[in-house]
Protein backbone atom coordinates (compact mmCIF):
# COMPACT_ATOMS: atom_id res chain seq x y z
CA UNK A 1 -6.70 -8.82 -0.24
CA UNK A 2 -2.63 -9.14 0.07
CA UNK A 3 -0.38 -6.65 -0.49
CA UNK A 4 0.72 -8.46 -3.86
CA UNK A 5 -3.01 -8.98 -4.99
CA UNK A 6 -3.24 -5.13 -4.73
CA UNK A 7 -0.55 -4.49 -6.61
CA UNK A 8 -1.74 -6.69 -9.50
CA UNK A 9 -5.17 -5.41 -9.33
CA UNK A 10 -3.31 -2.16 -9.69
CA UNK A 11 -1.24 -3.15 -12.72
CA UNK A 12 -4.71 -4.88 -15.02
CA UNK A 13 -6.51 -1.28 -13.97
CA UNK A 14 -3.48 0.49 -15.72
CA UNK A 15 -3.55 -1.89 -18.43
CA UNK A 16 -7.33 -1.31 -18.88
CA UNK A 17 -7.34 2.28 -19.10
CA UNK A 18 -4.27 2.13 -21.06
CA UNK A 19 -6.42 1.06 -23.65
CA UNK A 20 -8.54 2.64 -26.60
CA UNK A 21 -11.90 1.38 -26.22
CA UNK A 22 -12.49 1.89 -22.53
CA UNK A 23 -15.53 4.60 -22.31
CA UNK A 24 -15.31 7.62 -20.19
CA UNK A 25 -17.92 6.37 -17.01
CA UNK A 26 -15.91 2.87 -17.08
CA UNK A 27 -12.74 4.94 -17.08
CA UNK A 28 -13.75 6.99 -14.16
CA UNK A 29 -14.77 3.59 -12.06
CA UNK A 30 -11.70 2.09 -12.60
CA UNK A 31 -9.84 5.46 -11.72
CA UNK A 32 -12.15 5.48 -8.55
CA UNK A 33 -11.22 2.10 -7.99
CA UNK A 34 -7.47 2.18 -8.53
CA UNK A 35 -7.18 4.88 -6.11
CA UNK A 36 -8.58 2.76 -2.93
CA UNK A 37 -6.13 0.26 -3.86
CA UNK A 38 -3.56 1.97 -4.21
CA UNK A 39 -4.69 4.10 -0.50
CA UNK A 40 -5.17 0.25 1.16
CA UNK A 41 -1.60 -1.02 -0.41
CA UNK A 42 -0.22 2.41 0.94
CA UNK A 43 -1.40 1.59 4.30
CA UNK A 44 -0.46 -2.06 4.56
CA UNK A 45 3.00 -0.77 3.38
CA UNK A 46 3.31 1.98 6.01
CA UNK A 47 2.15 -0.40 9.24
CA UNK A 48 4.15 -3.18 7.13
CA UNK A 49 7.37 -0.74 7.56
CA UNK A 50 6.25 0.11 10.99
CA UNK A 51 6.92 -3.34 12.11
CA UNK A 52 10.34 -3.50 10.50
CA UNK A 53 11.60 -0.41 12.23
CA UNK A 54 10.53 -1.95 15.17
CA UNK A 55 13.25 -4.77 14.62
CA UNK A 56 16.69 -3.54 15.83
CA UNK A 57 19.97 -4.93 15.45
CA UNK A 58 22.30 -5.95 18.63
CA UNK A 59 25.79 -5.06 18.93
CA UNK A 60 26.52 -9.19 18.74
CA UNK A 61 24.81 -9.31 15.11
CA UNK A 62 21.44 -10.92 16.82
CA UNK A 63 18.03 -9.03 17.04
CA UNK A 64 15.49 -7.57 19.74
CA UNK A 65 11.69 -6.47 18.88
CA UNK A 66 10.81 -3.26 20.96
CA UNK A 67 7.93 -2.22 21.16
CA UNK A 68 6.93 1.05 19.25
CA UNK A 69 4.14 3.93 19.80
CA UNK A 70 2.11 3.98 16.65
């Protein structure tokens, strides 16, 4: 699943428990299943930032990958 397909998952779980009618056991599963989205986005964010910090600028405006210890 992509990083934006997480984050819309994310957003029709808040909209669903947002709601009135939602029972207590289907509110729970979709509070259980909210959080290892969000945990997997997190992640994909953090090695996705990672990568960028790994990009650094040159004095002549151009740009060098080095490699970092993760």
């Amino acid at each position: 699943m992509s990083f934006e397909a997480r984050l819309s998952r994310l957003e029709e779980i808040v909209s669903r428990l947002e709601q009135d009618d939602v029972g207590l056991d289907a509110s729970l599963k979709l509070f259980e299943e909210g959080i290892e989205v969000l945990r997997a986005a997190s992640a994909e964010l953090e090695k996705t930032e990672g990568k960028v910090k790994m990009l650094i600028e040159r004095a002549d405006g151009s740009f060098e990958l080095r490699g970092m210890d993760l």
